[in-house]
PDB file of N, CA and C in Angstrom:
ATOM      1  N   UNK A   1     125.811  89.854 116.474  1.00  0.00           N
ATOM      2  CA  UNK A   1     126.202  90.526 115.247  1.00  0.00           C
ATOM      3  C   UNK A   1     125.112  90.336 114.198  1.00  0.00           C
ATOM      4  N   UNK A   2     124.901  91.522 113.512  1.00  0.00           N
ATOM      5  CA  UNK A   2     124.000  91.242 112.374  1.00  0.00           C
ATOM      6  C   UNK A   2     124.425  90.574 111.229  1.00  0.00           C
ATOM      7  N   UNK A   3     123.259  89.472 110.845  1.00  0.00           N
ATOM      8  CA  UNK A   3     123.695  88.908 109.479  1.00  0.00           C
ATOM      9  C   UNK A   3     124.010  89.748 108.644  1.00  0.00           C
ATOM     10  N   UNK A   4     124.737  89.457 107.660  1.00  0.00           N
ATOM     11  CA  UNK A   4     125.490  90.612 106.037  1.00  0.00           C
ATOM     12  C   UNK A   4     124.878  90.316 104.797  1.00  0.00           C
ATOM     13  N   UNK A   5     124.199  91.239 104.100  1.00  0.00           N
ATOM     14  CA  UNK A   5     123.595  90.769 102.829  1.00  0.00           C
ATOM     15  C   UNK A   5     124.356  90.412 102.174  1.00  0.00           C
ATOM     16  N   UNK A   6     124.551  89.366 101.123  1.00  0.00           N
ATOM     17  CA  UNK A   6     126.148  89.078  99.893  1.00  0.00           C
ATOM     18  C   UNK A   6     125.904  90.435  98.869  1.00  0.00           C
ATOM     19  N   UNK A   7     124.777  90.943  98.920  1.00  0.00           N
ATOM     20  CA  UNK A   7     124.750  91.672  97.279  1.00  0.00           C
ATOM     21  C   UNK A   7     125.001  93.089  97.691  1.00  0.00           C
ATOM     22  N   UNK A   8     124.339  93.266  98.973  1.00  0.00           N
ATOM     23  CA  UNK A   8     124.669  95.074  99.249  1.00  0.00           C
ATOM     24  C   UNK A   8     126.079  95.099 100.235  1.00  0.00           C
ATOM     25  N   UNK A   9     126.113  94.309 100.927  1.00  0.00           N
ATOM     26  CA  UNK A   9     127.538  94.308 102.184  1.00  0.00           C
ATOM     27  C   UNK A   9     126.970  95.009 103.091  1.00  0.00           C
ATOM     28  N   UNK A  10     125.743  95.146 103.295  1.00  0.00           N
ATOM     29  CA  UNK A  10     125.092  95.654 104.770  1.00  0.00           C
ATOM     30  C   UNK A  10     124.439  95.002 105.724  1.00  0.00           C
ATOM     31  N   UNK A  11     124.318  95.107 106.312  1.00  0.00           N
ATOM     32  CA  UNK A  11     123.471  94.180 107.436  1.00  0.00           C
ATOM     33  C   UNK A  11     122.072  94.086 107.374  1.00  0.00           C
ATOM     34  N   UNK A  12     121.237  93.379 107.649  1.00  0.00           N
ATOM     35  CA  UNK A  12     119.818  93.126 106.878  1.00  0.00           C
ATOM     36  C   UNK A  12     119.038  93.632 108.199  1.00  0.00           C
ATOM     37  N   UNK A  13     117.947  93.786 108.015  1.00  0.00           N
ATOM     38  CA  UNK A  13     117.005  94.029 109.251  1.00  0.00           C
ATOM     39  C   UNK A  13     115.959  93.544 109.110  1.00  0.00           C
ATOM     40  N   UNK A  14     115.658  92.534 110.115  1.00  0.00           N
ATOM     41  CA  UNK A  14     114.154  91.765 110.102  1.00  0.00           C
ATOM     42  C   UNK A  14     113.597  92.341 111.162  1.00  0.00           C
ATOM     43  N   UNK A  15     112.372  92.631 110.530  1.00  0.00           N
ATOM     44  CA  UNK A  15     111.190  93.075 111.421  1.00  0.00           C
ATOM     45  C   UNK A  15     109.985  92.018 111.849  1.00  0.00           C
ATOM     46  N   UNK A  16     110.050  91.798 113.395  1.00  0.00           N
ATOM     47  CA  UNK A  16     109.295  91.018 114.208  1.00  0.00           C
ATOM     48  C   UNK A  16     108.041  91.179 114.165  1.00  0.00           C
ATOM     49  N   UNK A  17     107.899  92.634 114.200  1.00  0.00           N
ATOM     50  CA  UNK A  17     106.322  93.306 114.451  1.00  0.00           C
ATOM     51  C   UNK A  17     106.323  94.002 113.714  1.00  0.00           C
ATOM     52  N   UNK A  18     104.629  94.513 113.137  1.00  0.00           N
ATOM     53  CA  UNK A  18     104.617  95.624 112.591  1.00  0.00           C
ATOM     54  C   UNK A  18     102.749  95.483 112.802  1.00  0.00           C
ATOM     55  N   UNK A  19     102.314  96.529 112.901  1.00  0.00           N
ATOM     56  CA  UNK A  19     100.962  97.544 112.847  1.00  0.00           C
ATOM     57  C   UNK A  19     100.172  98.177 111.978  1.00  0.00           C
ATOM     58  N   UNK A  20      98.876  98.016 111.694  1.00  0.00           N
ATOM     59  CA  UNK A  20      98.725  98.675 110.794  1.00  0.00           C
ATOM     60  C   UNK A  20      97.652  99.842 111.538  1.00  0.00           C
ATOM     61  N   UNK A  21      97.262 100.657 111.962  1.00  0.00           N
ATOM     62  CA  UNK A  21      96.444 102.194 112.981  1.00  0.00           C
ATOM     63  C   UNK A  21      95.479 102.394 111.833  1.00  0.00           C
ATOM     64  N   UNK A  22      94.347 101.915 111.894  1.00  0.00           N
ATOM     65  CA  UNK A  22      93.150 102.745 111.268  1.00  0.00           C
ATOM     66  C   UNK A  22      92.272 103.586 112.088  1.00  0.00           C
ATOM     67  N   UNK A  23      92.072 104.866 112.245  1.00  0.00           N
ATOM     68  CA  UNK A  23      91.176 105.718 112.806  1.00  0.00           C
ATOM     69  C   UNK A  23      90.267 105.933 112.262  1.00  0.00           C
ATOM     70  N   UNK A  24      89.414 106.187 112.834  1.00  0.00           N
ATOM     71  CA  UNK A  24      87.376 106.655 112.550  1.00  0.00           C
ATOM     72  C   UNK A  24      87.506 107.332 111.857  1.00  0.00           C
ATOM     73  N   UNK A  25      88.472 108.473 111.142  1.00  0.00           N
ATOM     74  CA  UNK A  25      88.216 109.658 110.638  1.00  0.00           C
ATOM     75  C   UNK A  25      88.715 109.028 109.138  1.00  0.00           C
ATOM     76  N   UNK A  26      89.542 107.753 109.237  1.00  0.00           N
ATOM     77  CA  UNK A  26      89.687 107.472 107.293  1.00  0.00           C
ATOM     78  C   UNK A  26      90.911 107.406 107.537  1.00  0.00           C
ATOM     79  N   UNK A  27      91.714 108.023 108.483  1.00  0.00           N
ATOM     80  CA  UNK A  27      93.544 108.198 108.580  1.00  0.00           C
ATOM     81  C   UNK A  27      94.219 106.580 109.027  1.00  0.00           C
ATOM     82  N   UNK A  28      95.492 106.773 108.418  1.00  0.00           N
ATOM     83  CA  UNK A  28      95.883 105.526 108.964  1.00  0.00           C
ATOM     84  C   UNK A  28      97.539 105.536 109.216  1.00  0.00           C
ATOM     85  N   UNK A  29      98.055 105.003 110.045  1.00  0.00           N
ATOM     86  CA  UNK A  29      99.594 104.662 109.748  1.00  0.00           C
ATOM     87  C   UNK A  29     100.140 103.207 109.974  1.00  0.00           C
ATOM     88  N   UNK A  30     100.929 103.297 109.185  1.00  0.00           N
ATOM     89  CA  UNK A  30     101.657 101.647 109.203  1.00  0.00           C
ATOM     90  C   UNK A  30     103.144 101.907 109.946  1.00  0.00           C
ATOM     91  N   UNK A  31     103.021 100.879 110.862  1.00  0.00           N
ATOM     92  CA  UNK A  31     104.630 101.043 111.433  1.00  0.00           C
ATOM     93  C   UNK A  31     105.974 100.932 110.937  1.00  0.00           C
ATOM     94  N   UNK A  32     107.177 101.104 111.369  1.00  0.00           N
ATOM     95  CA  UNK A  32     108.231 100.770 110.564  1.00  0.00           C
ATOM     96  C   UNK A  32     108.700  99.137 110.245  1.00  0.00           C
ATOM     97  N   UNK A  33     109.158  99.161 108.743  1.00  0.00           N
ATOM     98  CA  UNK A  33     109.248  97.440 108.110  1.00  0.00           C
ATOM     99  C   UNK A  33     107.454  97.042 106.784  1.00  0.00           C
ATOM    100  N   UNK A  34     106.962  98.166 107.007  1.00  0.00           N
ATOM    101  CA  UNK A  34     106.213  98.015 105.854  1.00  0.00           C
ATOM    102  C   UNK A  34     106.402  98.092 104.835  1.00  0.00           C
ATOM    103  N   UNK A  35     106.939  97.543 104.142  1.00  0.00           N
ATOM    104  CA  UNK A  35     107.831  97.935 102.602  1.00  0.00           C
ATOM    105  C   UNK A  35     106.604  98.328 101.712  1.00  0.00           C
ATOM    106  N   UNK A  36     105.301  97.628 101.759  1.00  0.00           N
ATOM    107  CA  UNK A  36     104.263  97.847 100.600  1.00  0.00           C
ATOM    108  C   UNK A  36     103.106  97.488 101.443  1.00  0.00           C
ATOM    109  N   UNK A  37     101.878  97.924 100.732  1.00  0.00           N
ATOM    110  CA  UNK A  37     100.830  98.039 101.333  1.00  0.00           C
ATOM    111  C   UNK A  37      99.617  97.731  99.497  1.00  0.00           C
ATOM    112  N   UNK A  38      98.507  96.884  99.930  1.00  0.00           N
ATOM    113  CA  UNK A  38      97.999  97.298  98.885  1.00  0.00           C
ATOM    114  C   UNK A  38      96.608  96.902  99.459  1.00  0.00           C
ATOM    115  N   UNK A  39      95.477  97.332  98.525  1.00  0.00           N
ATOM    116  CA  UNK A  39      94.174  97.077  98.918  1.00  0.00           C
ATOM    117  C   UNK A  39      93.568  96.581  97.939  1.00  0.00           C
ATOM    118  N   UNK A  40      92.936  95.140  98.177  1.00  0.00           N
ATOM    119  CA  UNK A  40      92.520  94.262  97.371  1.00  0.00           C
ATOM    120  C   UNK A  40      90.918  94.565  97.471  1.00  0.00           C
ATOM    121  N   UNK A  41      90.342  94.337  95.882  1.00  0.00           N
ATOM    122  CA  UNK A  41      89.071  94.633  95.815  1.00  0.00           C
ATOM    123  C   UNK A  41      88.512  94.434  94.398  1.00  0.00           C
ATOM    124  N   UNK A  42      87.576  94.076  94.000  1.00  0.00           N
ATOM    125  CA  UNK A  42      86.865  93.465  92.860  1.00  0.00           C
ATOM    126  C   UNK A  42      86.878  94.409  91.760  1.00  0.00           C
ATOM    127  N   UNK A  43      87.016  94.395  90.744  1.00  0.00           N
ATOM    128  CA  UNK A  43      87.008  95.632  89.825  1.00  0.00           C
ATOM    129  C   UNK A  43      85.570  96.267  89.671  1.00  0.00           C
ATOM    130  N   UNK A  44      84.317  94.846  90.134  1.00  0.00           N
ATOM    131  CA  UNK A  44      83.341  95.800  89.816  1.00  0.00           C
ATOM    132  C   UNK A  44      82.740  97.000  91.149  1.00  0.00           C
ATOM    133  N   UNK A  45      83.893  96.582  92.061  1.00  0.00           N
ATOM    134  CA  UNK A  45      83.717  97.622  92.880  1.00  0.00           C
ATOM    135  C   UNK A  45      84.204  98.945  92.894  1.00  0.00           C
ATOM    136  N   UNK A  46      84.877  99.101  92.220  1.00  0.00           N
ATOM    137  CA  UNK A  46      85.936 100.394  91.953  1.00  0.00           C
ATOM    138  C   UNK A  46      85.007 100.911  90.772  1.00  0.00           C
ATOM    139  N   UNK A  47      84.453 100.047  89.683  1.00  0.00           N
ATOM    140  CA  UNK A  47      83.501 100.599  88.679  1.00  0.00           C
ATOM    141  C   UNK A  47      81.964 101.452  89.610  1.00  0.00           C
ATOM    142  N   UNK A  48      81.581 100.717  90.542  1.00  0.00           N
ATOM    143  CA  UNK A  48      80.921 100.840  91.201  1.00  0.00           C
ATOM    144  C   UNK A  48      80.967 102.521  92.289  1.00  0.00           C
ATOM    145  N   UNK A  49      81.620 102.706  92.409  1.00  0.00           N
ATOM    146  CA  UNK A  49      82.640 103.838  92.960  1.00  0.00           C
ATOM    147  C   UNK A  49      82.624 105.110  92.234  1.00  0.00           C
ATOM    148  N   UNK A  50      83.489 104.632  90.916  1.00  0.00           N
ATOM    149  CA  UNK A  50      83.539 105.495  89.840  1.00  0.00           C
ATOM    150  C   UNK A  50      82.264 105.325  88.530  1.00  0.00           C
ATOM    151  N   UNK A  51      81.132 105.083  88.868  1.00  0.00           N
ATOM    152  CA  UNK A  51      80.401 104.397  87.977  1.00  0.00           C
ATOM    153  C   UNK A  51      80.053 105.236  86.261  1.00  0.00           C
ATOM    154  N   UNK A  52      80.625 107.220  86.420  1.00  0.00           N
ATOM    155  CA  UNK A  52      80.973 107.592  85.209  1.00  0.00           C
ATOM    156  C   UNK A  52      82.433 107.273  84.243  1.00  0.00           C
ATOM    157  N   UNK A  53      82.900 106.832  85.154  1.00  0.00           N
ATOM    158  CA  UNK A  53      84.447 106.351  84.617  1.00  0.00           C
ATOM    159  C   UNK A  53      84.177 105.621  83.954  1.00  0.00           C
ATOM    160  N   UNK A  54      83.247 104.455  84.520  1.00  0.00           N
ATOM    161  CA  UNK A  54      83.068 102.814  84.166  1.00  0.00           C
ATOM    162  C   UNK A  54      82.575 103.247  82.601  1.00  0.00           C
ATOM    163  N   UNK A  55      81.432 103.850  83.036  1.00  0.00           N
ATOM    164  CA  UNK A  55      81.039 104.120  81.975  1.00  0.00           C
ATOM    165  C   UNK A  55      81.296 104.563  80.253  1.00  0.00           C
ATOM    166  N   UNK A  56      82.022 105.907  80.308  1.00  0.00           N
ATOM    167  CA  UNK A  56      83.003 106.387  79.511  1.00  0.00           C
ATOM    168  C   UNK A  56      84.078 105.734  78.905  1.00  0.00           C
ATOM    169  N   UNK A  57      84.724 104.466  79.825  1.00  0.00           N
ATOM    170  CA  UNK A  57      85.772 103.762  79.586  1.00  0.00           C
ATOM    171  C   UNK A  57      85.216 102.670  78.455  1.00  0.00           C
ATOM    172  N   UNK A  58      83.327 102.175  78.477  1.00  0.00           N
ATOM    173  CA  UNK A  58      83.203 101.490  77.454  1.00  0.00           C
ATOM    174  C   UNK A  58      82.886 102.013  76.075  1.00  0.00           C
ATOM    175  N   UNK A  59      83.235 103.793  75.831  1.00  0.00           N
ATOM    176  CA  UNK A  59      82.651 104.143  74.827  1.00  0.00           C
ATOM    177  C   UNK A  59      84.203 104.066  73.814  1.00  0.00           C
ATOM    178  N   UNK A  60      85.114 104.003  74.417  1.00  0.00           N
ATOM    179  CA  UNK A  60      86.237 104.126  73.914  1.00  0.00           C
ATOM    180  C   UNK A  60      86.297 103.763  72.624  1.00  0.00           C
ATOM    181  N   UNK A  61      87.470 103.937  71.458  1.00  0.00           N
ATOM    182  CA  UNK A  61      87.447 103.261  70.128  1.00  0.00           C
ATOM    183  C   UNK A  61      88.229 101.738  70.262  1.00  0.00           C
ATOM    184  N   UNK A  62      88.836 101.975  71.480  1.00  0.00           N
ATOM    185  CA  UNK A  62      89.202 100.325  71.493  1.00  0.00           C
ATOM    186  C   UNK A  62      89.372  99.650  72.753  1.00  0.00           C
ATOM    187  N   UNK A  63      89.194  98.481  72.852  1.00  0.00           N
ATOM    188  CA  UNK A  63      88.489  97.634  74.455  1.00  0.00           C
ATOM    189  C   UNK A  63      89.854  97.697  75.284  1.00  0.00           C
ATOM    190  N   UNK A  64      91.198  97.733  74.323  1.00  0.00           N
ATOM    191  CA  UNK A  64      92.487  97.840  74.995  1.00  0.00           C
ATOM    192  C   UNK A  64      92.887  99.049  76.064  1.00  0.00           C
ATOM    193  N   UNK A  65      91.754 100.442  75.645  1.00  0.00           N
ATOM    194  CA  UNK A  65      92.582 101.637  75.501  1.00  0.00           C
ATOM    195  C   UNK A  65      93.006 101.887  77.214  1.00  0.00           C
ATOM    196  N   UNK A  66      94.445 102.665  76.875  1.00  0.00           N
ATOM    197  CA  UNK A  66      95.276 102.976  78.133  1.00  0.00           C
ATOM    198  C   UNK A  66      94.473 104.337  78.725  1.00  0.00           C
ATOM    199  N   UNK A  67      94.295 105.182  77.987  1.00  0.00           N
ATOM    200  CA  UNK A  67      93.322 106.606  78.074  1.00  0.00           C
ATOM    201  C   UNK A  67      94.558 107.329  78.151  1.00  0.00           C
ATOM    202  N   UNK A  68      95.915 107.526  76.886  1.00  0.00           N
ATOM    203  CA  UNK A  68      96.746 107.872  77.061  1.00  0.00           C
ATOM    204  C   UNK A  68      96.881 108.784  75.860  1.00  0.00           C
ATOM    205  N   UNK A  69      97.298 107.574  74.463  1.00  0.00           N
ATOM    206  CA  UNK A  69      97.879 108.286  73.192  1.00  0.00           C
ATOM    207  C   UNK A  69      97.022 107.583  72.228  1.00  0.00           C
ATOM    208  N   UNK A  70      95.534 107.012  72.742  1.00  0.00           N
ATOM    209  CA  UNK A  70      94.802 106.641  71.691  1.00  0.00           C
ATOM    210  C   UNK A  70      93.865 106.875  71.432  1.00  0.00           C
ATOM    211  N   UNK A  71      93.697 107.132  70.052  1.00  0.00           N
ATOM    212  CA  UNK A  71      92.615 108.237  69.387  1.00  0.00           C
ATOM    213  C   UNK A  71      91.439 107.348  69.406  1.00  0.00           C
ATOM    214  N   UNK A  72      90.434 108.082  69.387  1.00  0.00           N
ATOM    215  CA  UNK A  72      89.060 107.861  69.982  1.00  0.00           C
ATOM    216  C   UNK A  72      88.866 107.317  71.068  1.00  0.00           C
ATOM    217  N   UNK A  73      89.900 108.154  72.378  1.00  0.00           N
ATOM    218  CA  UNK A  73      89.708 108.009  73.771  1.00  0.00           C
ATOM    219  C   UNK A  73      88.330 109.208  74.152  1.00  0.00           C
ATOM    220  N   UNK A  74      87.484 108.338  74.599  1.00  0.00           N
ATOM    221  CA  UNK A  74      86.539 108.523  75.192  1.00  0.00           C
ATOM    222  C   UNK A  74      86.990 109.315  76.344  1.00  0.00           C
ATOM    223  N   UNK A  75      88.083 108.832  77.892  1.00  0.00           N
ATOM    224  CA  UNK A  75      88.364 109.438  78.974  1.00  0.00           C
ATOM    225  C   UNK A  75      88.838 110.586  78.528  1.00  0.00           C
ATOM    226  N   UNK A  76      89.892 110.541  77.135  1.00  0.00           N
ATOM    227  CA  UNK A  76      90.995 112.143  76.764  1.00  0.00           C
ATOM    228  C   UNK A  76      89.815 113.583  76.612  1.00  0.00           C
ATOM    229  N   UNK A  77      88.528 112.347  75.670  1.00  0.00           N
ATOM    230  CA  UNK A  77      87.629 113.928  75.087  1.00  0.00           C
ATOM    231  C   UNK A  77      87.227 114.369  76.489  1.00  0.00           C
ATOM    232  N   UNK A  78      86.805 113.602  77.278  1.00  0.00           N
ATOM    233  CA  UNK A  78      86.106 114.489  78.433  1.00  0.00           C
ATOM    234  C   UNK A  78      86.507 114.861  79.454  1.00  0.00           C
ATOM    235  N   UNK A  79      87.982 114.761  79.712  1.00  0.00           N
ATOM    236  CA  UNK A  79      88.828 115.430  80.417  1.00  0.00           C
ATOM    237  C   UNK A  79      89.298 117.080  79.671  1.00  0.00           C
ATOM    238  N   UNK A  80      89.756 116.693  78.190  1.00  0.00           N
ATOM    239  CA  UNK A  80      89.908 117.840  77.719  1.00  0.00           C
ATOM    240  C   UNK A  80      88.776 119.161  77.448  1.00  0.00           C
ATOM    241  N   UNK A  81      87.128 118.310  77.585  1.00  0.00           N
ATOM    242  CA  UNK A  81      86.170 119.268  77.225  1.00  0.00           C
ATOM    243  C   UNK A  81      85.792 119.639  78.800  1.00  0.00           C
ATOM    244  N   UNK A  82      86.471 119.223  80.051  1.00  0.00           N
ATOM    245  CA  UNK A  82      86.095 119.452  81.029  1.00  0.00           C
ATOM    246  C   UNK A  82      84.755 118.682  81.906  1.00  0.00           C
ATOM    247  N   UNK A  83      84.119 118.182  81.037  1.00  0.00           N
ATOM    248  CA  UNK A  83      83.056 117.243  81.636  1.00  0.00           C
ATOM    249  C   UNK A  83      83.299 116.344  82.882  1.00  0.00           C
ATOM    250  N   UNK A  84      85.023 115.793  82.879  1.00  0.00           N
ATOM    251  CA  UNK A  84      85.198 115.260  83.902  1.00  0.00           C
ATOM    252  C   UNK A  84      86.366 115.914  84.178  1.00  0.00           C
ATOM    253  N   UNK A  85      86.906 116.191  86.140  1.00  0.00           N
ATOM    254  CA  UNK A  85      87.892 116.959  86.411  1.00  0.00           C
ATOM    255  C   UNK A  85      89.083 115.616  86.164  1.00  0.00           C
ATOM    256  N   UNK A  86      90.423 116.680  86.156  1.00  0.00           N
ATOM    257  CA  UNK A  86      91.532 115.447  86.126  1.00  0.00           C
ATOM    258  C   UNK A  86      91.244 115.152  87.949  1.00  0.00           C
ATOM    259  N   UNK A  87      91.214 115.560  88.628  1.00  0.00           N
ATOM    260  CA  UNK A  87      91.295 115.140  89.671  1.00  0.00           C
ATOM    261  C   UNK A  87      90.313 114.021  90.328  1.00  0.00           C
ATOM    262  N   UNK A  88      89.045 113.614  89.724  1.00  0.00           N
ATOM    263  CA  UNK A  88      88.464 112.688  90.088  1.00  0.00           C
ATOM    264  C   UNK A  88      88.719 111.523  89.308  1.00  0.00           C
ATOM    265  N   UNK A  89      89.418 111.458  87.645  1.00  0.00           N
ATOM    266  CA  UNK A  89      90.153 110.514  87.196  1.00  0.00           C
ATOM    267  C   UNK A  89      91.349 110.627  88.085  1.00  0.00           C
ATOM    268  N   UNK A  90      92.175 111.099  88.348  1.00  0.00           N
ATOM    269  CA  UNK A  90      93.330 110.933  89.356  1.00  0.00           C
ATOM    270  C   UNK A  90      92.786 109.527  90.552  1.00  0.00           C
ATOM    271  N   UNK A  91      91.854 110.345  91.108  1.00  0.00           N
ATOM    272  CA  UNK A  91      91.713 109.404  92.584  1.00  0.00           C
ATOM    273  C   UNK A  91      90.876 108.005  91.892  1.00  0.00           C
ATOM    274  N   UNK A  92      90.382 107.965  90.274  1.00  0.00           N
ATOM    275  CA  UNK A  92      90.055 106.693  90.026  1.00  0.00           C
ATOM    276  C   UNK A  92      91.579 105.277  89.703  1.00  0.00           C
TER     277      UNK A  92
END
């Protein structure tokens, strides 16, 4: 019989195994029982990556900024003047 959670009243499921499939082409799948997945990596590598992002992000009016609702966002002007697509800030 399966153990019973106290908080949901369902039966729990532990997973023994699980997989993670990386292929040559960049594709990948994770088997079932992966609840989360994350990829750890240095920030100056992702700056490194995105190295106009990096950039732009230090012209900002403030060292805090989200690149959301604050004025003298550096990322807002050059998304809105088109200089940078939303879609390559997306995948940053």
């Amino acid at each position: 019989m399966k153990e019973m959670s106290s908080t949901m009243g369902k039966g729990k499921y532990t997973i023994i195994y699980r997989e993670l499939i990386i292929f040559d082409w960049g594709g990948l799948i994770d088997t079932p029982g992966t609840r989360e997945m994350r990829l750890w990596c240095e920030q100056e590598e992702v700056n490194m990556s995105f190295e106009e992002i990096a950039d732009l992000k230090n012209e900002c009016r403030f060292t805090n900024c989200r690149h959301q609702s604050e004025p003298g966002c550096t990322i807002k002007a050059v998304l809105s003047e088109g200089r940078l697509t939303q879609n390559r800030y997306k995948e940053y």
